[in-house]
Protein backbone atom coordinates (compact mmCIF):
# COMPACT_ATOMS: atom_id res chain seq x y z
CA UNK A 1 32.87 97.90 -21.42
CA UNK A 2 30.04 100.26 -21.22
CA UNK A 3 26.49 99.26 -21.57
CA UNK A 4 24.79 100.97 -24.60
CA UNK A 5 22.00 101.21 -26.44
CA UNK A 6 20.45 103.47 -29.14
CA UNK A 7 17.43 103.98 -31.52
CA UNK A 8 17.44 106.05 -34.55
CA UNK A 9 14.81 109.02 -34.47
CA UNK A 10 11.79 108.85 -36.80
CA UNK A 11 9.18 110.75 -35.52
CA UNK A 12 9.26 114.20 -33.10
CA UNK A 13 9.10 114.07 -29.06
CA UNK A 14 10.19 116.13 -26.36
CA UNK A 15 12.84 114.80 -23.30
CA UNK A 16 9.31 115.58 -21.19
CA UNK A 17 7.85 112.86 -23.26
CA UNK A 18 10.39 110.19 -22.48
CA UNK A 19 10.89 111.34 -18.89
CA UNK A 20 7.42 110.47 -18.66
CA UNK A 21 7.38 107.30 -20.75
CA UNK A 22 10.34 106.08 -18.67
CA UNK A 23 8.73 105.95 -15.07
CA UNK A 24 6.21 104.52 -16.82
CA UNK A 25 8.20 101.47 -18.80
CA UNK A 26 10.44 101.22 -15.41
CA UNK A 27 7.19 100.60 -13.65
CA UNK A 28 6.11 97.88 -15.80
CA UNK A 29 9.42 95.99 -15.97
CA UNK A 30 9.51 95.97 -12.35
CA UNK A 31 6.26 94.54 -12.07
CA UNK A 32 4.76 96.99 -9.84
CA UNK A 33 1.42 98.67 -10.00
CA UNK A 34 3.16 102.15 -8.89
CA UNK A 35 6.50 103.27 -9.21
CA UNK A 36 8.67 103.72 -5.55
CA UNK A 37 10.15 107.68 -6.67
CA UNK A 38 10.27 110.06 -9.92
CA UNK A 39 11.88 110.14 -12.95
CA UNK A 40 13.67 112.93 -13.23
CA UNK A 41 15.80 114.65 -15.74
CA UNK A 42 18.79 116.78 -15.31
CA UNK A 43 21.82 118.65 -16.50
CA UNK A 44 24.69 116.25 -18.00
CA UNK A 45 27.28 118.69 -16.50
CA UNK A 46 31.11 117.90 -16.55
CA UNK A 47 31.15 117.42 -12.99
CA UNK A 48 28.24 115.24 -12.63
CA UNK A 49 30.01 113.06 -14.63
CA UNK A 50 33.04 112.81 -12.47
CA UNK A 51 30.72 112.55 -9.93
CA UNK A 52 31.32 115.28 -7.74
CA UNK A 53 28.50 116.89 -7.29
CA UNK A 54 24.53 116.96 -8.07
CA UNK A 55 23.13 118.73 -10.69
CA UNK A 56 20.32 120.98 -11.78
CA UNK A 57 16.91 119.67 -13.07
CA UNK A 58 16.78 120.71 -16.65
CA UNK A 59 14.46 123.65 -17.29
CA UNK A 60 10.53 123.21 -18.55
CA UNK A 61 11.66 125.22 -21.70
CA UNK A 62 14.26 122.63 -22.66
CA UNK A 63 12.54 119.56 -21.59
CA UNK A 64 9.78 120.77 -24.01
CA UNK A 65 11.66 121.41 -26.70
CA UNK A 66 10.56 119.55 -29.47
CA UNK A 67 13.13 116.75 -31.16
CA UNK A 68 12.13 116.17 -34.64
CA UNK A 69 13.81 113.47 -37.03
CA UNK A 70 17.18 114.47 -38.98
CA UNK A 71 16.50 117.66 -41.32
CA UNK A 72 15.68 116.29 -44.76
CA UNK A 73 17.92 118.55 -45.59
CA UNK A 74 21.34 117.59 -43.09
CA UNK A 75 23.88 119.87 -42.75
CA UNK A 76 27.10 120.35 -44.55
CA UNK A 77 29.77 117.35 -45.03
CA UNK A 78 32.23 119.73 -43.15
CA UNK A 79 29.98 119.86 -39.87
CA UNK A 80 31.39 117.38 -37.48
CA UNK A 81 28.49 114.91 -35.14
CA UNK A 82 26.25 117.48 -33.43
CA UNK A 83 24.61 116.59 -29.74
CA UNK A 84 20.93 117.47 -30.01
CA UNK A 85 20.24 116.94 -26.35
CA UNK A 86 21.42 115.42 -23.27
CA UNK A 87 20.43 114.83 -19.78
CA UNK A 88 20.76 112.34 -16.60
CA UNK A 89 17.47 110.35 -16.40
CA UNK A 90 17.51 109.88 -12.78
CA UNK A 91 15.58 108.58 -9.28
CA UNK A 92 17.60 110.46 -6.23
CA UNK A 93 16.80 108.09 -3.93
CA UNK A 94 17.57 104.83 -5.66
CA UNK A 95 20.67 105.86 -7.05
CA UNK A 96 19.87 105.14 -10.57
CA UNK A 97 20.64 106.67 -13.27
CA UNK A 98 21.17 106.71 -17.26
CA UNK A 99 22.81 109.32 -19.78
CA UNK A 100 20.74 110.07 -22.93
CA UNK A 101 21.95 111.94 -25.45
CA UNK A 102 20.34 113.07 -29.08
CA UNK A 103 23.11 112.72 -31.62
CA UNK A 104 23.23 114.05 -35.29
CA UNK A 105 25.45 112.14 -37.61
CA UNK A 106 25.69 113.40 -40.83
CA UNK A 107 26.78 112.28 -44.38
CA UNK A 108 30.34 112.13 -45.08
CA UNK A 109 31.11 111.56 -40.79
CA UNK A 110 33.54 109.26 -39.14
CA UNK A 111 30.12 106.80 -38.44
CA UNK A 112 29.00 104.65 -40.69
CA UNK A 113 25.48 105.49 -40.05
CA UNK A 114 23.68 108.90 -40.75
CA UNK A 115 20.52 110.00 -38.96
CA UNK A 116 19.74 111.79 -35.59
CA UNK A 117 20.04 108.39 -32.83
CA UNK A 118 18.68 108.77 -29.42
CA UNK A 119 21.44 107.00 -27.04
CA UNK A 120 21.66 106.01 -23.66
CA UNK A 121 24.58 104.97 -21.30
CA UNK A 122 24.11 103.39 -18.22
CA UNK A 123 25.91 103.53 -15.04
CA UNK A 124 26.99 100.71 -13.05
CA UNK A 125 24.69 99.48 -10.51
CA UNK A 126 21.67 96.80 -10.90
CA UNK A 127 19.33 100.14 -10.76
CA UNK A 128 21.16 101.79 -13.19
CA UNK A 129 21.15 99.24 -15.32
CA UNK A 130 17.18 98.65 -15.02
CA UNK A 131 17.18 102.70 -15.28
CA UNK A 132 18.95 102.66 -18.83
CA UNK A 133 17.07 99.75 -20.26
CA UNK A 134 13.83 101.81 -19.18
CA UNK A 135 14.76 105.18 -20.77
CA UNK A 136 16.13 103.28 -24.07
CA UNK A 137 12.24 101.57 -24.31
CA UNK A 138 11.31 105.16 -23.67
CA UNK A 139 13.49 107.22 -26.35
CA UNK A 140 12.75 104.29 -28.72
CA UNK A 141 9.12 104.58 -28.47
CA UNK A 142 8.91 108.25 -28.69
CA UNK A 143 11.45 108.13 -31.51
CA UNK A 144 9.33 105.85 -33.39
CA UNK A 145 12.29 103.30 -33.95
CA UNK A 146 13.65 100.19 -33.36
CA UNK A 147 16.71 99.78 -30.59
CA UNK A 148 20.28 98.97 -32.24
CA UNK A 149 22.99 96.70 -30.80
CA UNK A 150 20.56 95.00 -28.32
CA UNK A 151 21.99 92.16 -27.84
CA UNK A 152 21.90 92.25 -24.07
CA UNK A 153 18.27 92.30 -24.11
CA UNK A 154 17.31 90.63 -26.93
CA UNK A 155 17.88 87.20 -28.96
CA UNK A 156 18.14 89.87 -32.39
CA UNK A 157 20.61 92.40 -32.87
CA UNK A 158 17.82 95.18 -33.47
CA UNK A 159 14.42 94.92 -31.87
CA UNK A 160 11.21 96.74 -31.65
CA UNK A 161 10.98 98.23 -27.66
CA UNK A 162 7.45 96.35 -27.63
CA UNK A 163 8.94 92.86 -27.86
CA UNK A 164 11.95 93.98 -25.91
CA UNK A 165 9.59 95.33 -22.84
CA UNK A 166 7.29 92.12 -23.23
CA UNK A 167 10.62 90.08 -22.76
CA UNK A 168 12.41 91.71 -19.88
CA UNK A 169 9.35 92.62 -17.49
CA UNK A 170 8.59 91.28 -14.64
CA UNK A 171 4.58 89.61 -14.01
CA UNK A 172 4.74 88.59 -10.50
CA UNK A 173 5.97 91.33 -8.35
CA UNK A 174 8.53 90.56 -6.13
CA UNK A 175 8.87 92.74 -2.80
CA UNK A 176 11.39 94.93 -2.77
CA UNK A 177 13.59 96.88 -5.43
CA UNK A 178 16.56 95.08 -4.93
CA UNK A 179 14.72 91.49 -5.79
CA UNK A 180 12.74 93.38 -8.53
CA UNK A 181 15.66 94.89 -10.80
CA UNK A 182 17.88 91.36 -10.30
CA UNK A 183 14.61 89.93 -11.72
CA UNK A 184 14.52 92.02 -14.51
CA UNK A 185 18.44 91.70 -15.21
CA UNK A 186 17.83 87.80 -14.98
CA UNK A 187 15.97 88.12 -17.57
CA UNK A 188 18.43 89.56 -20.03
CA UNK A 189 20.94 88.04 -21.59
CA UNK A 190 24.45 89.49 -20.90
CA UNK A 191 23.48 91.83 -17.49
CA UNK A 192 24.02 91.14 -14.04
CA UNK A 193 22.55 91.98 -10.80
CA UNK A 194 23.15 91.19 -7.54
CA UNK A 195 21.82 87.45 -7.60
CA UNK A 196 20.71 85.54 -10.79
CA UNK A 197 17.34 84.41 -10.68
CA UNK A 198 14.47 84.14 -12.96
CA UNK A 199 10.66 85.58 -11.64
């Protein structure tokens, strides 16, 4: 079952915001004072996802391009779900990582829901899985909305990343990354790291 998580947009940011945001929100969960590597973003290429190979930081123009909310005027009922954006959020030397996408859904589609939704996948290790929960505070924050279907990190179905980040993060730090993300995970309530432990 893939781990998921998504915020409508509200309000206009750039991937360079949440790139940002993210190393920041990661540093905070993890309890440290400075974050061990950078948050990077880069191309969601059909290969990276198999896995094969690495791939190419996305380019200042695109990570600058600005995201605003759905048109008030949306598209026509014909137009199939649009991808806005999408990139790896990334540290290289943890291997961690997170897919985000920007999604348009518009009236009259297959989902229920209609709106442009900021989501993010995570992959499957511990750091991953810290990564993801990071960049979903992030896109939620810049997006100015609340995260959907949280219920591995929340008691509430929906949740405000503010109460979410005050839950999950970490206030003594513990020394090293490994005992810092299963700290963090501990603290949710469906996700697993190596060890389950409370900090």
């Amino acid at each position: 079952m893939a781990i998921e998580w998504h915020s409508k947009v509200a309000k206009a940011f750039t991937l360079q915001d949440a790139v940002n945001l993210t190393g920041t929100r990661l540093t905070g969960l993890l309890g440290w004072q400075e974050l061990p590597g950078k948050v990077e973003a880069r191309q969601a290429t059909p290969a990276r996802y198999r896995g094969e190979e690495q791939s190419d930081p996305i380019p200042p123009s695109l990570l600058n391009k600005r995201i605003d909310p759905y048109p008030a005027e949306p598209p026509p009922p014909e137009q199939s779900h649009t991808v806005v954006a999408e990139a790896i959020f990334e540290i290289p030397d943890w291997q961690a990582s997170a897919i985000v996408t920007v999604d348009d859904f518009p009236p009259f589609s297959e989902d229920p829901e209609t709106g442009r939704f900021a989501w993010v996948l995570a992959a499957r290790s511990p750091e991953s899985k810290v990564m993801a929960i990071a960049a979903t505070l992030s896109l939620a924050e810049c997006g100015g909305g609340p995260i959907n279907d949280c219920g591995d990190l929340s008691d509430f179905d929906t949740d405000s990343p503010t109460r979410v980040f005050e839950r999950l993060r970490v206030r003594t730090p513990p020394h090293s990354l490994d005992a810092a993300v299963d700290a963090v995970l501990a603290r949710t309530t469906g996700l697993t790291g190596r060890h389950r432990h409370t900090a």
